[in-house]
Protein backbone atom coordinates (compact mmCIF):
# COMPACT_ATOMS: atom_id res chain seq x y z
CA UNK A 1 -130.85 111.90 -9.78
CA UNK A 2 -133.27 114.66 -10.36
CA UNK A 3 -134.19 115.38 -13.99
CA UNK A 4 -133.60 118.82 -15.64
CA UNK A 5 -136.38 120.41 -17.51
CA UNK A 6 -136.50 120.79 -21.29
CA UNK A 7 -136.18 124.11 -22.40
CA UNK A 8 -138.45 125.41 -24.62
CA UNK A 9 -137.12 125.90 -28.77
CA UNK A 10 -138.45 128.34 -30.62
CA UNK A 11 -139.99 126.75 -33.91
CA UNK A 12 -138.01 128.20 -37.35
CA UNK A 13 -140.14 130.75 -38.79
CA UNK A 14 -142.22 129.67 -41.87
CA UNK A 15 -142.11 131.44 -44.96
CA UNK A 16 -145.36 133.33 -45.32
CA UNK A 17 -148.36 132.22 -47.47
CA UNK A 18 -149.49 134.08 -49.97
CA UNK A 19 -153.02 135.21 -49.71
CA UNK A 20 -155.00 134.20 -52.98
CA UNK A 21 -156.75 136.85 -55.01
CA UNK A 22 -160.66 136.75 -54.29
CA UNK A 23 -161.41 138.18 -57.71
CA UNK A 24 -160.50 136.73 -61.49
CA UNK A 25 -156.88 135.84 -62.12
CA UNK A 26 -155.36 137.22 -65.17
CA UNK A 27 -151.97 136.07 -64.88
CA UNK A 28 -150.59 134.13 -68.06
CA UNK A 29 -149.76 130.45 -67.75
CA UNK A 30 -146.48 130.85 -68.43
CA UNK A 31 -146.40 133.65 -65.46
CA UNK A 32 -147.57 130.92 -63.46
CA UNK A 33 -145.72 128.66 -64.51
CA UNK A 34 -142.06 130.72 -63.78
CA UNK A 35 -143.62 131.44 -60.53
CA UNK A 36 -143.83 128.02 -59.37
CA UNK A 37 -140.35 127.33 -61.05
CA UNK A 38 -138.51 130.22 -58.93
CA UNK A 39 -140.51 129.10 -55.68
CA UNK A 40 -139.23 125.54 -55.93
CA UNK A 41 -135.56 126.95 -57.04
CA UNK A 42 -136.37 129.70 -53.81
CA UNK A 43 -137.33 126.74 -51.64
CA UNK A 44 -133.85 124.94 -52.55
CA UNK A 45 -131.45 127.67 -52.36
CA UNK A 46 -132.74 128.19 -49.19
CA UNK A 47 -132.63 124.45 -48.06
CA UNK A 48 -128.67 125.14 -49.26
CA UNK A 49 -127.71 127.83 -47.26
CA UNK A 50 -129.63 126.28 -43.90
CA UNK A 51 -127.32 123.21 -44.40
CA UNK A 52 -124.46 125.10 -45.23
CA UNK A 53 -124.90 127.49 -42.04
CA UNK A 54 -125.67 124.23 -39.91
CA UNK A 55 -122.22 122.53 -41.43
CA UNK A 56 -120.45 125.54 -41.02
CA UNK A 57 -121.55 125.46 -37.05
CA UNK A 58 -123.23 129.08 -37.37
CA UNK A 59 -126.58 129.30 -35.43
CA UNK A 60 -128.96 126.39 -37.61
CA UNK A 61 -129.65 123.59 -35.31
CA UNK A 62 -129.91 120.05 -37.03
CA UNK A 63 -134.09 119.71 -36.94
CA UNK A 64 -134.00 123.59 -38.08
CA UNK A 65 -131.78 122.23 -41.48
CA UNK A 66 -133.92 118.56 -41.70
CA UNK A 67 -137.23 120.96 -42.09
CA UNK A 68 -135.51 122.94 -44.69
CA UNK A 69 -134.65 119.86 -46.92
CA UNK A 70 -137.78 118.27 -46.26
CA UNK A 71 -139.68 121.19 -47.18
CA UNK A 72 -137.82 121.74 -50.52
CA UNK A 73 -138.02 118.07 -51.71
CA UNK A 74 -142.07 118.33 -50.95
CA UNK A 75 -141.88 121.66 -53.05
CA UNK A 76 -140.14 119.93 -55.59
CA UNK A 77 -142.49 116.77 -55.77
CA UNK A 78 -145.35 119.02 -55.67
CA UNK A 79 -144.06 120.73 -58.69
CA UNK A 80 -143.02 117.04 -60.74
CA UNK A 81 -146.28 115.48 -60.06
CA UNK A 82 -148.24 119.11 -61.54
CA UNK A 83 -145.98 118.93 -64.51
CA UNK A 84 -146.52 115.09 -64.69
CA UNK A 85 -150.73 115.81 -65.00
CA UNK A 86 -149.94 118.83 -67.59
CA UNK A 87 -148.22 116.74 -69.72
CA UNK A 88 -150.67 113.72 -69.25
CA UNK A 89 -153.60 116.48 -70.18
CA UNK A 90 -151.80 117.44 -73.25
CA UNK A 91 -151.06 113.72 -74.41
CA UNK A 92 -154.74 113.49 -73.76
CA UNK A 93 -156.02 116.13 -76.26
CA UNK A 94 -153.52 115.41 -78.85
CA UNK A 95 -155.28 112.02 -79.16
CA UNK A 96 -158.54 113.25 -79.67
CA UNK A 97 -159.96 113.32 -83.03
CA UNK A 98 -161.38 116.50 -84.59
């Protein structure tokens, strides 16, 4: 029985990465700090509608949907573990003594 050939898949396209600014950064912390919140929410919604679409049996194939939800829970971690070593930091210099 001869075997078929695998076809070649096309990867799911990546979102693109931002290039970072070679010069000084005057963006407020709290600018940064909504920007990271709407990329994670960005990063989820998105994860939603590629499972939806792939429930729904439009176009989204299954690993298409598992890289989706994979990359939003990393986004989110990401996100937990920086807010986990700001608030550490700020525990940190409210125990100091002046």
């Amino acid at each position: 029985m001869p075997v078929s050939p695998i076809s070649s898949t096309p990867f799911p396209a990546l979102e693109p990465v931002r290039p970072v600014p070679a010069g000084p950064v005057s963006a407020s912390f709290s600018d940064v700090l909504a920007g990271a919140i709407r990329d994670v929410d960005n990063f989820g919604r998105a994860a939603d509608q590629t499972v939806n679409r792939f429930l729904s049996g439009e176009s989204e194939e299954l690993h298409t949907a598992a890289l989706a939800v994979q990359r939003a829970e990393l986004a989110f971690d990401l996100f937990l573990q920086a807010r986990n070593k700001v608030v550490q930091a700020y525990q940190e210099i409210m125990r100091m003594q002046v």
